[in-house]
N, C-alpha and C. Protein backbone atom coordinates (compact mmCIF):
# COMPACT_ATOMS: atom_id res chain seq x y z
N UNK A 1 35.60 -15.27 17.85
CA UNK A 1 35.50 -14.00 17.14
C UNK A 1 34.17 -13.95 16.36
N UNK A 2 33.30 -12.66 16.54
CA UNK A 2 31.80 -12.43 15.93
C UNK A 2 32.17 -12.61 14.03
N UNK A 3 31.38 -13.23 13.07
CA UNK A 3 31.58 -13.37 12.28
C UNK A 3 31.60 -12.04 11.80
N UNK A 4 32.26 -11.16 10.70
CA UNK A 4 31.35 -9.81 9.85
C UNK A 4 30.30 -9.80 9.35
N UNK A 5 29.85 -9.11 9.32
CA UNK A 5 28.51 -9.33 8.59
C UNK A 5 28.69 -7.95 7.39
N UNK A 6 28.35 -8.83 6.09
CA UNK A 6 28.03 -8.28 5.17
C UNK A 6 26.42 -7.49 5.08
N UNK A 7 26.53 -5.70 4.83
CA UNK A 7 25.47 -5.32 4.55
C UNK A 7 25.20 -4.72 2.98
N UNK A 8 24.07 -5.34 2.81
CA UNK A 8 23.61 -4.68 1.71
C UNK A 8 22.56 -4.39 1.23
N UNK A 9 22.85 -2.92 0.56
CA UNK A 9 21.03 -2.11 0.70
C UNK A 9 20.79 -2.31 -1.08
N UNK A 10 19.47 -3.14 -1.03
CA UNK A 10 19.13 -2.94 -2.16
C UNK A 10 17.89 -2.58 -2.74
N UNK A 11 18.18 -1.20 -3.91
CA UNK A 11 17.22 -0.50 -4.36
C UNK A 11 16.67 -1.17 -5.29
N UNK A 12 14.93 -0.95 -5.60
CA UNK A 12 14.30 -1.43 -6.70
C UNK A 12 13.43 -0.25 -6.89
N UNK A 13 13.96 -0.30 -8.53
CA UNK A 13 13.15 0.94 -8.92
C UNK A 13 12.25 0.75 -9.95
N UNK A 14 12.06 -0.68 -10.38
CA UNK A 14 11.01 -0.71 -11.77
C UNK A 14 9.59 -0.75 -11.06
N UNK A 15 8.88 -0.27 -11.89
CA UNK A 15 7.46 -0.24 -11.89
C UNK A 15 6.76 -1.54 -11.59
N UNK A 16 7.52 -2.36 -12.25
CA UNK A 16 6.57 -3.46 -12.33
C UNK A 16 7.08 -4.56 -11.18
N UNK A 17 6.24 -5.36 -10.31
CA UNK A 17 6.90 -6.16 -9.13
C UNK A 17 6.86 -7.89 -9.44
N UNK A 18 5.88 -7.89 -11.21
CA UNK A 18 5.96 -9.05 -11.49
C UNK A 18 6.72 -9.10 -12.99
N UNK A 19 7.44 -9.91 -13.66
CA UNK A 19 7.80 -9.84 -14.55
C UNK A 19 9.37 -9.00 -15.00
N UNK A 20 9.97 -8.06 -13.69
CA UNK A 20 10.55 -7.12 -13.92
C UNK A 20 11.85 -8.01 -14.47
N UNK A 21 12.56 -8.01 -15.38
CA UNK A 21 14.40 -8.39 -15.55
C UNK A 21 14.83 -7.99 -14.64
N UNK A 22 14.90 -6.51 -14.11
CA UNK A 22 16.10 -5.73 -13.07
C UNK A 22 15.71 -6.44 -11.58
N UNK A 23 14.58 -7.02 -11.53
CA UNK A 23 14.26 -7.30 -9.82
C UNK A 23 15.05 -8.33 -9.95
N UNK A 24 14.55 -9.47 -11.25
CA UNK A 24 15.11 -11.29 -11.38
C UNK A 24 16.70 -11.29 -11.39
N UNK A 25 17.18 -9.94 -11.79
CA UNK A 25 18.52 -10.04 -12.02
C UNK A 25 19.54 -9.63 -10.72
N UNK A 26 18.64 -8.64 -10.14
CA UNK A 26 18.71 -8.50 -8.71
C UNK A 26 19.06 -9.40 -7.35
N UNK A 27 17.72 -10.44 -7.59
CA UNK A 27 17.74 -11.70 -7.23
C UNK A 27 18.82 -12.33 -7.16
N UNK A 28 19.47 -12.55 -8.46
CA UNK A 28 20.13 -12.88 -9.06
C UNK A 28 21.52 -12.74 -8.23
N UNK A 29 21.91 -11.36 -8.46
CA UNK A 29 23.22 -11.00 -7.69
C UNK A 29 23.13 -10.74 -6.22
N UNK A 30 22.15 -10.66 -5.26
CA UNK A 30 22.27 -11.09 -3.79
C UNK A 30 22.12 -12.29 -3.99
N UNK A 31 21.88 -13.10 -4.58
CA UNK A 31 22.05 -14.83 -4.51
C UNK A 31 23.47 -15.08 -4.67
N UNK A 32 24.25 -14.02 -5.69
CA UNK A 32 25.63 -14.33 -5.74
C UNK A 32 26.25 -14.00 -4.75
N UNK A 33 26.31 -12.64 -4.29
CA UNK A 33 26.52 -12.06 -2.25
C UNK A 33 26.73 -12.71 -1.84
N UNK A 34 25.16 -13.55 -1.33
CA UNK A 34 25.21 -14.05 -0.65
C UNK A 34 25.87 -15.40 -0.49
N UNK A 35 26.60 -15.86 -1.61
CA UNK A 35 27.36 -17.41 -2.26
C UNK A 35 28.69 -16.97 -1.78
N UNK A 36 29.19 -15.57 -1.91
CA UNK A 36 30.67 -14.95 -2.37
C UNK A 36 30.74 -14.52 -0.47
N UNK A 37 29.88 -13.73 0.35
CA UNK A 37 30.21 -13.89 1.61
C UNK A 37 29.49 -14.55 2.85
N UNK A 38 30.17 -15.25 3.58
CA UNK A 38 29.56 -16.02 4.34
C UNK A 38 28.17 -15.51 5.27
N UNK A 39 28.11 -13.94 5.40
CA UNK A 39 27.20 -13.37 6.17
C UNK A 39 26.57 -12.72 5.86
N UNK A 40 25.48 -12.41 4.85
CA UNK A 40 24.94 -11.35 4.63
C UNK A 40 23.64 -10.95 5.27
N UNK A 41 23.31 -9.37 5.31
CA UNK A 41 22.37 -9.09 5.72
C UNK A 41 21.35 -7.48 4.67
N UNK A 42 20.72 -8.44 4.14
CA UNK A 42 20.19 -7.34 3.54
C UNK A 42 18.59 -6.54 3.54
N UNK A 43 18.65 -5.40 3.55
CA UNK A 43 17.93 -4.90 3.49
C UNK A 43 17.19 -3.35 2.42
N UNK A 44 16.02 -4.08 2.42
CA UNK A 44 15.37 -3.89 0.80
C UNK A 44 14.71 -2.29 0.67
N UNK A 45 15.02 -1.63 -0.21
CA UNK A 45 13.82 -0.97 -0.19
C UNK A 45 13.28 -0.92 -1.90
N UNK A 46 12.16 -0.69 -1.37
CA UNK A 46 11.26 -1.23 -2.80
C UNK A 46 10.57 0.43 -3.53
N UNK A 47 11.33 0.84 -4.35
CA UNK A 47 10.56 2.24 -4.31
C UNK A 47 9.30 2.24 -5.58
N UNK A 48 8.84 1.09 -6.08
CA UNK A 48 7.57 0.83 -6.44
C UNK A 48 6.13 1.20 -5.69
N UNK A 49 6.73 1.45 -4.20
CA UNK A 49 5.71 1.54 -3.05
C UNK A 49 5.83 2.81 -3.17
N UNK A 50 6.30 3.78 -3.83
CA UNK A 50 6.10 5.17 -3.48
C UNK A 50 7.20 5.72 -2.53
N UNK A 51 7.51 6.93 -3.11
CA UNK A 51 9.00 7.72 -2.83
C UNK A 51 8.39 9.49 -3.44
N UNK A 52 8.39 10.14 -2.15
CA UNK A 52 8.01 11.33 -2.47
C UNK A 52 9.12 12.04 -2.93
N UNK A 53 8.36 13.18 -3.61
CA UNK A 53 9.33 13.92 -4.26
C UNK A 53 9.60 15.32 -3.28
N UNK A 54 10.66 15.94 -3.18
CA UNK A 54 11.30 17.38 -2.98
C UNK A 54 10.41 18.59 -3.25
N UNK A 55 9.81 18.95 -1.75
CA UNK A 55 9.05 19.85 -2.08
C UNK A 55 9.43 20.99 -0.99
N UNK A 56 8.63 22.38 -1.55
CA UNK A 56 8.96 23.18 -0.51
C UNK A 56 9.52 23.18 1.23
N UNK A 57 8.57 22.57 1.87
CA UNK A 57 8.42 21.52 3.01
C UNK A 57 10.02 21.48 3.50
N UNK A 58 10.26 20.14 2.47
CA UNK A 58 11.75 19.80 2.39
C UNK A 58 13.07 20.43 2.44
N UNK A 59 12.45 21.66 0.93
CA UNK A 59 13.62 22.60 1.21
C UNK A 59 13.92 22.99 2.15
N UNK A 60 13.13 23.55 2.61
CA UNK A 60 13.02 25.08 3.88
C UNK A 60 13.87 23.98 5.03
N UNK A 61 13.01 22.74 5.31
CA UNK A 61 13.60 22.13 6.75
C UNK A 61 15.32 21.65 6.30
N UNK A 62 16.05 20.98 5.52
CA UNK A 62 17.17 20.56 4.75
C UNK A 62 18.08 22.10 4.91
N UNK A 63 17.67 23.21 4.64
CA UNK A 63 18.47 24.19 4.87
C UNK A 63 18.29 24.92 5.83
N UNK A 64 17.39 24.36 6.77
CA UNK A 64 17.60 24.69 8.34
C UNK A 64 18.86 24.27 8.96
N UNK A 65 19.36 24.82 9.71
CA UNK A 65 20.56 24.27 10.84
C UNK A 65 19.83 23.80 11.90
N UNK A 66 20.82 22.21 11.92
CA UNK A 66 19.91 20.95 12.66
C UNK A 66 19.72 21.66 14.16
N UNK A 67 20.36 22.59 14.32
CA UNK A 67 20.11 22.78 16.04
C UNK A 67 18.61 23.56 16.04
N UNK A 68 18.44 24.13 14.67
CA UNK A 68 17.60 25.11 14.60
C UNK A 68 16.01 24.69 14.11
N UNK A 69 16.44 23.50 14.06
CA UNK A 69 14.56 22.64 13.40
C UNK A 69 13.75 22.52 14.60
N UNK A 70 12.67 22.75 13.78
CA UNK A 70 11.49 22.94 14.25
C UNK A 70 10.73 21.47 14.64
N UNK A 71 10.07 20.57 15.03
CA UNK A 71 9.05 19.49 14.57
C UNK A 71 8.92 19.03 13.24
N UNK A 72 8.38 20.10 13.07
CA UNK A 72 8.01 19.94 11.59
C UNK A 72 8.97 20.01 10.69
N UNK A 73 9.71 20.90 10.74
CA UNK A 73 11.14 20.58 10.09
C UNK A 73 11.62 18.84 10.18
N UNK A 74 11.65 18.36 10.94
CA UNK A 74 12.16 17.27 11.24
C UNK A 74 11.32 16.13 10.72
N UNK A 75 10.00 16.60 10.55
CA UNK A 75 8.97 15.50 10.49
C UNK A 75 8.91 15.35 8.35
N UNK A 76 9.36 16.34 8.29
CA UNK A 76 9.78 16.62 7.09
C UNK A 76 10.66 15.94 5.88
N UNK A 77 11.69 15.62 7.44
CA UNK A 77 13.34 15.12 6.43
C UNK A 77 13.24 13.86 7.44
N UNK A 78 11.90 13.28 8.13
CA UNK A 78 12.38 11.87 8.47
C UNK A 78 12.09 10.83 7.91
N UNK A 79 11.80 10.66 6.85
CA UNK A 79 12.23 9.61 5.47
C UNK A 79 13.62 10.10 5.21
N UNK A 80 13.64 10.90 4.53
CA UNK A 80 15.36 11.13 3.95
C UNK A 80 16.33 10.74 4.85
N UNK A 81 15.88 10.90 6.38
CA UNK A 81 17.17 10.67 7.18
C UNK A 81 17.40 8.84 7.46
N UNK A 82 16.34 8.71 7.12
CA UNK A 82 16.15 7.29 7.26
C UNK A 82 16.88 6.59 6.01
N UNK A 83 16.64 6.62 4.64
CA UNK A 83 17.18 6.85 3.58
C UNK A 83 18.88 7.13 3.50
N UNK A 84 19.49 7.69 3.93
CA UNK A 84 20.43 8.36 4.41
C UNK A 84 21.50 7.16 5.50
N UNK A 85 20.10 7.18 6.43
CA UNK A 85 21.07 6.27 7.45
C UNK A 85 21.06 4.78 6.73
N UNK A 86 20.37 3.88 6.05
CA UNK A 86 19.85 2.77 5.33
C UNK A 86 21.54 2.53 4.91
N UNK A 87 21.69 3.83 3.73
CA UNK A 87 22.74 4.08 2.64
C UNK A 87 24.05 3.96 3.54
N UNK A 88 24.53 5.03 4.23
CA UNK A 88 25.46 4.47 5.76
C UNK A 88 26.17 3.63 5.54
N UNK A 89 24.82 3.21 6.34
CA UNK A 89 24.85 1.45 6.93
C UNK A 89 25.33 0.59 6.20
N UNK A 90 25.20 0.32 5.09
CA UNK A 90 25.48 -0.11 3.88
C UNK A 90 27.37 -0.76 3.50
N UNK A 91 27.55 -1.59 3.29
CA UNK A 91 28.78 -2.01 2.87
C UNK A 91 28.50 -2.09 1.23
N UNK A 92 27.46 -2.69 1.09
CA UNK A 92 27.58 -2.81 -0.52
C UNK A 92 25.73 -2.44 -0.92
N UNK A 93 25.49 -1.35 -2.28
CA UNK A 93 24.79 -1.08 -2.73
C UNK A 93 24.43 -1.34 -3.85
N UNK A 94 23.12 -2.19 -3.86
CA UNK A 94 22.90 -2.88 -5.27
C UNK A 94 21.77 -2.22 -5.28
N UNK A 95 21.59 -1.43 -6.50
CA UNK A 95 20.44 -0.49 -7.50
C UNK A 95 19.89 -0.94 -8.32
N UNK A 96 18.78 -2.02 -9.12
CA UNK A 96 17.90 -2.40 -9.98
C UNK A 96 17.11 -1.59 -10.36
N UNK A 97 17.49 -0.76 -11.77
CA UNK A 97 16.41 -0.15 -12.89
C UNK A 97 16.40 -0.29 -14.08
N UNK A 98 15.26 -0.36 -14.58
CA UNK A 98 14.75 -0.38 -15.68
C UNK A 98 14.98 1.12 -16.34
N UNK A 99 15.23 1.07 -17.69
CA UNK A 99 15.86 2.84 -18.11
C UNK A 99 14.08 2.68 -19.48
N UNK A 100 14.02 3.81 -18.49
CA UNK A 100 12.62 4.64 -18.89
C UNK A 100 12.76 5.92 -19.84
N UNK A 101 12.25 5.67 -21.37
CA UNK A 101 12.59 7.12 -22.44
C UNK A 101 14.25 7.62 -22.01
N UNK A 102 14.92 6.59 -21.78
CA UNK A 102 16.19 7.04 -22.24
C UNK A 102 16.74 7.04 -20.40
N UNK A 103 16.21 7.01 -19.68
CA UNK A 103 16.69 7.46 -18.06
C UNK A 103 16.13 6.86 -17.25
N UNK A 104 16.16 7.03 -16.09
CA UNK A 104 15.86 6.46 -14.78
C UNK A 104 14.33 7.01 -14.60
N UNK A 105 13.88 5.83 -13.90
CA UNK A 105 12.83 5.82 -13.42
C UNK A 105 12.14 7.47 -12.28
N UNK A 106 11.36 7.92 -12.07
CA UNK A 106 11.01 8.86 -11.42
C UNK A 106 11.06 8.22 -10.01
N UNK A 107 10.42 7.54 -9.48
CA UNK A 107 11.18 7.44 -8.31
C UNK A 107 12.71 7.19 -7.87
N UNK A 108 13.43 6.47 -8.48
CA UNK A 108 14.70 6.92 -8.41
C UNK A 108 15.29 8.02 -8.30
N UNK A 109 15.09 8.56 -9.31
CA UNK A 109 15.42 10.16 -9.12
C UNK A 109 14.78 10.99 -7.97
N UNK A 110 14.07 10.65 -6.91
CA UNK A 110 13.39 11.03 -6.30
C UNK A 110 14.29 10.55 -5.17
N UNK A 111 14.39 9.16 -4.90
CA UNK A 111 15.75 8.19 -4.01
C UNK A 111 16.70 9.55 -3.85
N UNK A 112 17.36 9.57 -4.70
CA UNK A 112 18.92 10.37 -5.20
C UNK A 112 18.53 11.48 -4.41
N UNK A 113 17.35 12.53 -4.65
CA UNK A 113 17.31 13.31 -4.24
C UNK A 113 16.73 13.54 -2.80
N UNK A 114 16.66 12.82 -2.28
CA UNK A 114 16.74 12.38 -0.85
C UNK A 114 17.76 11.78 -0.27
N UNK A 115 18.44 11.32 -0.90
CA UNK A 115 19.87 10.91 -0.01
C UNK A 115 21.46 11.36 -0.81
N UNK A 116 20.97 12.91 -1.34
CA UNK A 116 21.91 13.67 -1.66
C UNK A 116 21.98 14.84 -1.04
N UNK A 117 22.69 14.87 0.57
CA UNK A 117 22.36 15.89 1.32
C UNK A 117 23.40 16.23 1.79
N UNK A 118 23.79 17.76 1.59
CA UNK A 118 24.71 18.48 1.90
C UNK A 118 25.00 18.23 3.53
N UNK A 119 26.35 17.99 4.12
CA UNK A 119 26.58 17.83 5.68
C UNK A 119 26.70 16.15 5.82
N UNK A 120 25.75 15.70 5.30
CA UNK A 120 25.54 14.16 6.03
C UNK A 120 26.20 13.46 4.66
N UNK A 121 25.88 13.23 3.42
CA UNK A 121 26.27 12.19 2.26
C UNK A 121 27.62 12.52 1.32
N UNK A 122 27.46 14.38 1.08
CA UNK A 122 28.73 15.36 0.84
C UNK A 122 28.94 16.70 1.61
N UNK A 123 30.26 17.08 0.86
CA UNK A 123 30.34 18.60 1.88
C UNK A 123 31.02 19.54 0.91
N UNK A 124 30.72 20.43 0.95
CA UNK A 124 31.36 21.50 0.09
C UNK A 124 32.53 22.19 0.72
N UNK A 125 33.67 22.11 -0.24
CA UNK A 125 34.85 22.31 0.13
C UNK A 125 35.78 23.82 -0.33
N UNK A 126 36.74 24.25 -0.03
CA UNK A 126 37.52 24.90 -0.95
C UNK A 126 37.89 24.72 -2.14
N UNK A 127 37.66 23.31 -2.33
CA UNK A 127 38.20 22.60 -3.66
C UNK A 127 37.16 22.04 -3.96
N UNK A 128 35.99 22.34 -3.64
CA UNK A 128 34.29 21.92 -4.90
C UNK A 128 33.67 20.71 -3.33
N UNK A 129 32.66 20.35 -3.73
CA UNK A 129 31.81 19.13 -3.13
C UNK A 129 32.54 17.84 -3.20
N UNK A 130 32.58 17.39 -1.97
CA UNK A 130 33.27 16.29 -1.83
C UNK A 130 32.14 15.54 -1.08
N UNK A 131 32.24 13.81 -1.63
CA UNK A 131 31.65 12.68 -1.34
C UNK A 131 32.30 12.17 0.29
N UNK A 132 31.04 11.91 1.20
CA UNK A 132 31.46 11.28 2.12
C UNK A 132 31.01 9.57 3.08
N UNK A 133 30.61 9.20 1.46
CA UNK A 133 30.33 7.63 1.69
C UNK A 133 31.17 6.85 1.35
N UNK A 134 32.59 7.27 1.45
CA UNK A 134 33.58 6.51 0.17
C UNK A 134 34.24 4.74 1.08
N UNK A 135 34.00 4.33 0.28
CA UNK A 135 34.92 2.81 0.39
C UNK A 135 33.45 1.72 0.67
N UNK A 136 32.77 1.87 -0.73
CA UNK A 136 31.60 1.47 -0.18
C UNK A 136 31.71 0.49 -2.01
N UNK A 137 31.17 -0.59 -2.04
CA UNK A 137 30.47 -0.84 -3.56
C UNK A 137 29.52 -0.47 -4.05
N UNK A 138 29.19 -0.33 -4.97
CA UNK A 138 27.83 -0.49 -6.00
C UNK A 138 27.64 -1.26 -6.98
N UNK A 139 26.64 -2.02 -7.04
CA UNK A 139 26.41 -2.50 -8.23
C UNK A 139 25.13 -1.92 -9.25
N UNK A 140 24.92 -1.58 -10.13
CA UNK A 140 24.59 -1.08 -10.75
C UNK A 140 23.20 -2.07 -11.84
N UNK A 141 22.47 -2.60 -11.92
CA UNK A 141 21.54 -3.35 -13.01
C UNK A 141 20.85 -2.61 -13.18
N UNK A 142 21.23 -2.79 -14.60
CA UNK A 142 19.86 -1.81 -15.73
C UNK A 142 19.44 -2.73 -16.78
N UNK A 143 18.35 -2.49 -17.01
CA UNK A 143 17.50 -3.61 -17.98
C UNK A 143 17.00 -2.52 -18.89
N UNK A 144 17.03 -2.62 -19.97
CA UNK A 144 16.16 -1.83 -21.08
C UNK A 144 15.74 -2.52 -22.25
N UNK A 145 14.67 -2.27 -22.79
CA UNK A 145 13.72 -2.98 -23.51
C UNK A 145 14.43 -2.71 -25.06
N UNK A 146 15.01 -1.41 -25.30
CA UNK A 146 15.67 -1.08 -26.59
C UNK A 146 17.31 -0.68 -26.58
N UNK A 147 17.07 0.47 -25.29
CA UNK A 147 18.34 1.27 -25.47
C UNK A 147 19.69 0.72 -25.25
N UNK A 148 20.80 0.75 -25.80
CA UNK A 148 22.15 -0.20 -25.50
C UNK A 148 22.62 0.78 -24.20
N UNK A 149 22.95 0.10 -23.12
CA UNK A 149 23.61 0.18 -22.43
C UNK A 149 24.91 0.98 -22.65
N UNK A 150 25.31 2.32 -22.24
CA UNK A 150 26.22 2.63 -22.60
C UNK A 150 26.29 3.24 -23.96
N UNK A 151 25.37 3.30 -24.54
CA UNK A 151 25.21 4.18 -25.79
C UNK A 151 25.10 5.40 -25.31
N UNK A 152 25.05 5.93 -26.77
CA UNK A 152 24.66 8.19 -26.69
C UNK A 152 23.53 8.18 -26.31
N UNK A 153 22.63 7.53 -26.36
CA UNK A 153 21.12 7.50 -26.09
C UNK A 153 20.60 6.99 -24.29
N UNK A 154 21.90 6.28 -23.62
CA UNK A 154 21.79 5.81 -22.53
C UNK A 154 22.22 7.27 -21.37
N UNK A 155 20.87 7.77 -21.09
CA UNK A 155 21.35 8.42 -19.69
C UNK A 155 21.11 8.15 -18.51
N UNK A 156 20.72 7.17 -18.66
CA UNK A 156 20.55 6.55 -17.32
C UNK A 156 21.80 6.01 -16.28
N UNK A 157 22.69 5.17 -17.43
CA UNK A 157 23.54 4.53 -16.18
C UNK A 157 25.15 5.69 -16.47
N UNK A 158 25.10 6.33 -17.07
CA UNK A 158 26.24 7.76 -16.64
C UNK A 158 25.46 8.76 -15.63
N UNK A 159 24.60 9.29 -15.66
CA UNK A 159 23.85 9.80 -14.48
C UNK A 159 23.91 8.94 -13.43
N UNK A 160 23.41 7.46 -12.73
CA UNK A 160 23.71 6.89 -11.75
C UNK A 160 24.81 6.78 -11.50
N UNK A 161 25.82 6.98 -12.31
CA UNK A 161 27.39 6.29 -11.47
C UNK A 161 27.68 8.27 -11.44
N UNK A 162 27.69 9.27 -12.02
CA UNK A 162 27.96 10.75 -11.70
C UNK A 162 27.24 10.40 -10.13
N UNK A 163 26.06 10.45 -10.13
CA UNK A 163 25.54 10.77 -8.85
C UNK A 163 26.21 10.35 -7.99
N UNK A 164 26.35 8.78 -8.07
CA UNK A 164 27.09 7.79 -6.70
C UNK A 164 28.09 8.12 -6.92
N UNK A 165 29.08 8.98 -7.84
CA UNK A 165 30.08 9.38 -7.61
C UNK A 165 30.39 10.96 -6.13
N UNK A 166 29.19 11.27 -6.48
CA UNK A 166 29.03 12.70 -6.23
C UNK A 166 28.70 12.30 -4.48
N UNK A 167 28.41 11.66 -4.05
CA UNK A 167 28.81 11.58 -2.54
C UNK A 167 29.56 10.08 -2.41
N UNK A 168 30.95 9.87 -3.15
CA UNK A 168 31.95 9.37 -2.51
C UNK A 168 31.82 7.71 -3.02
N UNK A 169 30.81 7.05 -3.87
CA UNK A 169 30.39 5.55 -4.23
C UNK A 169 31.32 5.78 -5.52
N UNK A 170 32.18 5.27 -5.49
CA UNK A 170 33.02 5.42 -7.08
C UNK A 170 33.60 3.88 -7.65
N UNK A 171 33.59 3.01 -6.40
CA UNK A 171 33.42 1.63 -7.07
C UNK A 171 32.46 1.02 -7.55
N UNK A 172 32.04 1.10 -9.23
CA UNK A 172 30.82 0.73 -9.52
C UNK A 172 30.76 -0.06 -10.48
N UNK A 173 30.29 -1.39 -10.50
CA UNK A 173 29.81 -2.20 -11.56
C UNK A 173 28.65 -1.93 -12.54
N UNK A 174 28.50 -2.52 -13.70
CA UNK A 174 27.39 -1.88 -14.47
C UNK A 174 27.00 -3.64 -14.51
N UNK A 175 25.86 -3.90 -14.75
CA UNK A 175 25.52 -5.48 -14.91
C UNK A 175 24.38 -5.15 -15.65
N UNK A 176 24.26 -5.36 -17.49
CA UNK A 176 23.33 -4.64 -17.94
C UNK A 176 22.72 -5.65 -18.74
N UNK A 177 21.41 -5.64 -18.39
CA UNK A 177 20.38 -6.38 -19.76
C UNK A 177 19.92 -5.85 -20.58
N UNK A 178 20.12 -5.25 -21.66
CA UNK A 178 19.63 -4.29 -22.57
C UNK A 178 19.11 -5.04 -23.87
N UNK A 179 18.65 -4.34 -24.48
CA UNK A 179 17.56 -4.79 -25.70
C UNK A 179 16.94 -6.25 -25.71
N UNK A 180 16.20 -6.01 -24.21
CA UNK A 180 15.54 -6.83 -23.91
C UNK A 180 14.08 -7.49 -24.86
N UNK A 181 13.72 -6.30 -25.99
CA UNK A 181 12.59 -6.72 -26.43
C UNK A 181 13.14 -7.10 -27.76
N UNK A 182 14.18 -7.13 -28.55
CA UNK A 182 14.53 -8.35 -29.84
C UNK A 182 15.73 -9.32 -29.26
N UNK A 183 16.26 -9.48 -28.21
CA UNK A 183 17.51 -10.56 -27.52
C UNK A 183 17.00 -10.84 -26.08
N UNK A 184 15.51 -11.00 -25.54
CA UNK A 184 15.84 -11.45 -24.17
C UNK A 184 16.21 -12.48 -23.59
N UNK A 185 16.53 -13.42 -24.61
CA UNK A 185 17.22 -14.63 -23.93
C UNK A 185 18.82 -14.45 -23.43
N UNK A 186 18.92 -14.07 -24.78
CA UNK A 186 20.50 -13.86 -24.86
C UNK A 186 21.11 -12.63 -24.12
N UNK A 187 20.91 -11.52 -23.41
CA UNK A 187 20.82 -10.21 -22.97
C UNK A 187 20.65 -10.65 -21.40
N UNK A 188 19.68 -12.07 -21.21
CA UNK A 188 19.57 -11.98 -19.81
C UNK A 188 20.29 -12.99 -19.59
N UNK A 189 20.95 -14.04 -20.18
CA UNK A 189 22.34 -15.04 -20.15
C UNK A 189 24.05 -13.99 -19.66
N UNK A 190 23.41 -13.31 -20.55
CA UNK A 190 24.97 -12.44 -20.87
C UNK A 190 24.85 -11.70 -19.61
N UNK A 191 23.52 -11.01 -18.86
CA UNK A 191 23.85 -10.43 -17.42
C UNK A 191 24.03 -11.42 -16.39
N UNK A 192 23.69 -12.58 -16.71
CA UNK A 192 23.87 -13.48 -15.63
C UNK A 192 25.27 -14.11 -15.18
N UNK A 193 25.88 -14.03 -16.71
CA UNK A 193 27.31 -14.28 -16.60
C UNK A 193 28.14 -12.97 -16.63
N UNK A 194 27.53 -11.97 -16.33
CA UNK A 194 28.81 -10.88 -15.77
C UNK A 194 28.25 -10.71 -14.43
N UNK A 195 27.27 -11.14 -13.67
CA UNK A 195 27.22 -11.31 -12.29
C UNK A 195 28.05 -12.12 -11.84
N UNK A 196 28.03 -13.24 -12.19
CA UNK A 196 29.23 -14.22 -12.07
C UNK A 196 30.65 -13.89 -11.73
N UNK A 197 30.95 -13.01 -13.16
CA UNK A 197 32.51 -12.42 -13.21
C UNK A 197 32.22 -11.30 -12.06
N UNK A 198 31.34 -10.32 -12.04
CA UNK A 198 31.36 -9.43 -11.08
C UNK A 198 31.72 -9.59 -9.36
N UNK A 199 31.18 -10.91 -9.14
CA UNK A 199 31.08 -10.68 -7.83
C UNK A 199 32.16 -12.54 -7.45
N UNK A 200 33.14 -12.68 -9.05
CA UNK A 200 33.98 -13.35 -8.59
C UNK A 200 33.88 -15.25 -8.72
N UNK A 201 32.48 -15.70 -9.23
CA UNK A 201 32.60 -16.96 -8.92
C UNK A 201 31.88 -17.33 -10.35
N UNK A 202 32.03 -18.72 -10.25
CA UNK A 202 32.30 -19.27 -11.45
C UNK A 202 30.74 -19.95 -12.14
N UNK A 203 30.30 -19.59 -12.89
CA UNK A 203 28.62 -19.97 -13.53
C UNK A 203 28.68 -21.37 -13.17
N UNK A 204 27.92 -21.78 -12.79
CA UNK A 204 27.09 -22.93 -12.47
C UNK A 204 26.88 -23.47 -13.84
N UNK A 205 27.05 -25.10 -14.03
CA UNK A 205 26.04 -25.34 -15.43
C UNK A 205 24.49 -25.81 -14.95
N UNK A 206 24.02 -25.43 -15.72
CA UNK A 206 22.39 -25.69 -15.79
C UNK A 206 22.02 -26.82 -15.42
């Protein structure tokens, strides 16, 4: 019998590709994945490299009917569809950001809005928009330099779990390093040991 293979798509959204907490912590929890199932296969996308934003272009081709696109229509939405199919594919989704003036990074929000597409991710119903990625994980790492996790001031990780709610991701972990710039020792101990509990196995001693 073919072994399963575990997939998992993981997003990086901080700016920075050296030094980042959310990448190391990242690291971090596909190292645990990959401890917790025998097969994994993951694949990265790095949106430090640039993630365009929603532009006219986009609109017009996205609310074309697919029988009805043009080339260019198509040439349009083939990142997003790619994006789209990545997400799919996906058994488990691990998201690394850093929360920027209170929120998510601009390319992130840029992610979201490329692989939040009416027909393919949700569908609008008699009874409102319904999610159609469901029975999928997420894990969630956010690193912030001040803001508490989960505070009035945090919109970052209630906006990410609304969104991944909003096409059908509703199992979601939060794994948070926060007030990274007066506790980063202690802030990045404490995410390391709810990766641990998160994904089931038992901290290693040093």
């Amino acid at each position: 019998m073919q072994e399963k293979i575990t997939r998992v798509l993981e997003v990086s959204a901080s700016g920075r590709t050296a030094g980042s907490a959310s990448r190391k912590l990242t690291q971090d929890l596909i190292a645990a994945l990959e401890d917790r199932h025998s097969n994994v296969r993951t694949v990265q996308r790095d949106l430090a490299k640039g993630m365009p934003f929603v532009d006219a272009a986009w609109i017009d081709a996205n609310f074309t009917a697919e029988e009805s696109r043009t080339d260019e229509h198509r040439e349009a939405l083939a990142l997003s569809d790619a994006l789209v199919a990545e997400l799919k594919d996906a058994d488990i989704l691990v998201i690394g950001t850093p929360v920027y003036n209170f929120s998510i990074p601009a390319a992130l929000k840029a992610w979201i809005d490329m692989i939040a597409r009416a027909r393919l991710t949700f569908r609008y119903t008699e009874n409102g928009p319904e999610g159609l990625l469901e029975g999928k994980k997420a894990y969630l790492v956010v690193a912030t330099g001040g803001v508490p996790v989960g505070s009035a001031v945090d919109f970052a990780t209630p906006y990410l779990k609304h969104a991944l709610g909003f096409i059908g991701i509703t199992d979601v972990e939060v794994i948070a390093a926060d007030k990274l710039n007066s506790q980063a020792d202690e802030s990045m101990d404490a995410a390391r040991a709810r990766i641990a509990d998160v994904v089931h196995l038992t901290p290693q001693a040093a």
